[in-house]
C-alpha atoms as a PDB file:
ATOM      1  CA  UNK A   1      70.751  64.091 222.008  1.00  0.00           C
ATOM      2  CA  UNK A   2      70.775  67.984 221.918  1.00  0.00           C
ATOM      3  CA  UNK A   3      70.603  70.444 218.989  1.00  0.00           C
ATOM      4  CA  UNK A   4      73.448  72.416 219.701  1.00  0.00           C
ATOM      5  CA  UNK A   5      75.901  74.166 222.244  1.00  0.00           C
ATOM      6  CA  UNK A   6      76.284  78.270 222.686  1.00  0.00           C
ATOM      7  CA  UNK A   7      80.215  79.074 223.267  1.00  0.00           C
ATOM      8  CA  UNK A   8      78.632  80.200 226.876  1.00  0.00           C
ATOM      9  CA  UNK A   9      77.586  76.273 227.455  1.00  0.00           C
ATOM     10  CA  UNK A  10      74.015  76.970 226.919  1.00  0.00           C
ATOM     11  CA  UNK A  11      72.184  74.042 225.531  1.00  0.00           C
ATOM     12  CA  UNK A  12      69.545  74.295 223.065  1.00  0.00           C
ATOM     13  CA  UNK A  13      66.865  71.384 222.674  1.00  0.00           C
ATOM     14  CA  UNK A  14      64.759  70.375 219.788  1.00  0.00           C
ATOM     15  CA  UNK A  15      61.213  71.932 219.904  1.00  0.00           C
ATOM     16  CA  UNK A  16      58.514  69.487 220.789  1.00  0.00           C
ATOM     17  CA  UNK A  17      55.705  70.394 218.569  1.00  0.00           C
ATOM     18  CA  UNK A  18      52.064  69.954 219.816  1.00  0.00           C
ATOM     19  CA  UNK A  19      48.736  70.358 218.481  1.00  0.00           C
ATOM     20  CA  UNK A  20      46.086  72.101 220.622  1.00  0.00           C
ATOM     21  CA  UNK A  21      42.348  70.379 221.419  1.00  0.00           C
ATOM     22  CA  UNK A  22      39.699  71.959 222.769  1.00  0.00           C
ATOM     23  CA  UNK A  23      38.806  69.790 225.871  1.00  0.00           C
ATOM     24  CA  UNK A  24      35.885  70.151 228.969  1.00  0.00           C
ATOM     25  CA  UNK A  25      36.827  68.485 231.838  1.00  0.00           C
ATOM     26  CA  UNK A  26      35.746  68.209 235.161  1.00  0.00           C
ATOM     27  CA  UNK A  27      37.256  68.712 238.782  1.00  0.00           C
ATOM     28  CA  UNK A  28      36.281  68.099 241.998  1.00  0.00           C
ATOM     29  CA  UNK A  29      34.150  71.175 242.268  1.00  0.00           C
ATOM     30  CA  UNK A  30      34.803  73.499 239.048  1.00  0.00           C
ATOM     31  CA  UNK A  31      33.765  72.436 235.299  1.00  0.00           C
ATOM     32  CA  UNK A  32      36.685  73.238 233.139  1.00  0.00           C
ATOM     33  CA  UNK A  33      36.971  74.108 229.100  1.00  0.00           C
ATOM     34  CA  UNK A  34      40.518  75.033 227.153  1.00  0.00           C
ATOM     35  CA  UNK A  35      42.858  74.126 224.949  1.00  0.00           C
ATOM     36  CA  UNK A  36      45.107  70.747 225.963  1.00  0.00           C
ATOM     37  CA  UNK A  37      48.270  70.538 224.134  1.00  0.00           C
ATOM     38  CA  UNK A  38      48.798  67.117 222.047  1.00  0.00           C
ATOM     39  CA  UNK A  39      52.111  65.907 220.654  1.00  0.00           C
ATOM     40  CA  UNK A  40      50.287  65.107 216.526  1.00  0.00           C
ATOM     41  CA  UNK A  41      51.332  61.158 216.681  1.00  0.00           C
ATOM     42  CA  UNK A  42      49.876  60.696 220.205  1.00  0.00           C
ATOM     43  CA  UNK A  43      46.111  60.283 221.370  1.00  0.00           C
ATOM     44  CA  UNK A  44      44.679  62.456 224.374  1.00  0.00           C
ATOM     45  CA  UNK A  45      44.519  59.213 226.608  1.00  0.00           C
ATOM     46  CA  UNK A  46      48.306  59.049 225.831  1.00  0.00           C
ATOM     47  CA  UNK A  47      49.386  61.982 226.922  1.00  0.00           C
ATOM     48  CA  UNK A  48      46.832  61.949 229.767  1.00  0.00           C
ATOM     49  CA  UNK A  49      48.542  58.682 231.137  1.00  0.00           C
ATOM     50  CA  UNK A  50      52.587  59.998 230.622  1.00  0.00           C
ATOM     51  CA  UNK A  51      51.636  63.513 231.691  1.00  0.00           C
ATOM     52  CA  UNK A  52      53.432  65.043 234.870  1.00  0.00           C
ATOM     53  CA  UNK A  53      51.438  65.470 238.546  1.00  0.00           C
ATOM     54  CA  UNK A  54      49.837  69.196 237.066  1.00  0.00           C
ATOM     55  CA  UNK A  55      48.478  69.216 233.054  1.00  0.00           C
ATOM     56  CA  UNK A  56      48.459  72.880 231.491  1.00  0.00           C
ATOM     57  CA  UNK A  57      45.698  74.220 229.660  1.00  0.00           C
ATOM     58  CA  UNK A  58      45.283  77.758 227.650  1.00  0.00           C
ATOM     59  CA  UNK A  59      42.133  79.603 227.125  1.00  0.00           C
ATOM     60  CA  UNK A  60      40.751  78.642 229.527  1.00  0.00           C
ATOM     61  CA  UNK A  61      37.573  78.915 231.498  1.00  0.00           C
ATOM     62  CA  UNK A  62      36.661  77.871 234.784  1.00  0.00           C
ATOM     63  CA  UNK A  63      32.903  77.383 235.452  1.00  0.00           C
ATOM     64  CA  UNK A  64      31.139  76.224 238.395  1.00  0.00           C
ATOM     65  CA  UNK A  65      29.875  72.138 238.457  1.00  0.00           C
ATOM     66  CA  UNK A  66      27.233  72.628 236.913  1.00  0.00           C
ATOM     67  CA  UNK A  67      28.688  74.744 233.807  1.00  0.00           C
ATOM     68  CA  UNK A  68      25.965  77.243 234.305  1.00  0.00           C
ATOM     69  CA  UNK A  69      28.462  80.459 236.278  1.00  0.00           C
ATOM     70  CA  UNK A  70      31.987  81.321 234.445  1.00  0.00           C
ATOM     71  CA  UNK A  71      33.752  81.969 237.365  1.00  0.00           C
ATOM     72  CA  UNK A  72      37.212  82.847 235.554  1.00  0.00           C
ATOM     73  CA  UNK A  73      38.518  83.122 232.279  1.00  0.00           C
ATOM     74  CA  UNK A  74      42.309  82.677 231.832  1.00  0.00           C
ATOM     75  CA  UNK A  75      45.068  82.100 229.060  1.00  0.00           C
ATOM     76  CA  UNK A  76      47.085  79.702 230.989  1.00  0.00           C
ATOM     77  CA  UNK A  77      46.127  77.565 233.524  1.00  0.00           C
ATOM     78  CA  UNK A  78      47.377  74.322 235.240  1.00  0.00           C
ATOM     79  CA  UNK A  79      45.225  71.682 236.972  1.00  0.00           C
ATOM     80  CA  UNK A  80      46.252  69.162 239.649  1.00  0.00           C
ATOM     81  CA  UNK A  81      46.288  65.900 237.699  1.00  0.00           C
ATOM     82  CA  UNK A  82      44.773  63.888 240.619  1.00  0.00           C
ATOM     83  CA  UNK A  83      41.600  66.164 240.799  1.00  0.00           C
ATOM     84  CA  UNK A  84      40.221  65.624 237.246  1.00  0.00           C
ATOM     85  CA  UNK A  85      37.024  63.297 237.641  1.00  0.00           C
ATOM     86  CA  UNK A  86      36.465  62.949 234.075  1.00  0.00           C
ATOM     87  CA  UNK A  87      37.787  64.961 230.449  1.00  0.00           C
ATOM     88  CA  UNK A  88      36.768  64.935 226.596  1.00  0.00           C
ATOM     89  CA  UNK A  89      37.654  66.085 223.841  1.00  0.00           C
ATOM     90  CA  UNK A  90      34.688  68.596 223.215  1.00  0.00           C
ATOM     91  CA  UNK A  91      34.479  67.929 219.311  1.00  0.00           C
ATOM     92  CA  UNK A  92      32.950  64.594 220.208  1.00  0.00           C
ATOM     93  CA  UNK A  93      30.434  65.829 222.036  1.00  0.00           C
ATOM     94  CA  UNK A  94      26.542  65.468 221.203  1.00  0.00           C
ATOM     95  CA  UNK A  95      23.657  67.404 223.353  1.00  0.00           C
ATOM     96  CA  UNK A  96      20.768  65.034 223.959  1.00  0.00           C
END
């Protein structure tokens, strides 16, 4: 189950690899855009449905509802998974 032992007792763990997508999603009251970190075999709904009670996001930026005011900019963020209204992947989508 784990890597390896230190002579101290300290265990090390294998590195879960994930692949960053750029996702907009929507709160409550703030408009959201970052990066959402994706283990490569697994979709976003996946991970959306196993992930803990707060998701993180990096690069992030915070906007008001209607996407029009950046309110904040940040690296790292995490957002109350009970709060999102709605999120997609932002490659898939089309202005009309």
């Amino acid at each position: 189950m784990y890597a390896n032992f230190e002579d101290k007792g300290k265990i090390f763990t294998p590195v879960v690899s994930k692949e960053p997508v750029d996702v907009i999603l929507q709160t409550t009251v703030h408009r959201i855009t970052g990066k959402f970190h994706v283990r490569p075999d697994e979709r976003l709904i996946d991970q959306l449905n196993h992930a803990d009670a707060f998701l993180a996001l990096t690069d992030v930026t915070v906007m008001d509802l209607s996407g029009g005011e950046t309110l904040y900019t940040l690296r790292f963020m995490v957002v109350q998974r009970n709060q999102i209204v709605w999120m997609a992947p932002t490659q898939e989508l089309h202005n009309q």
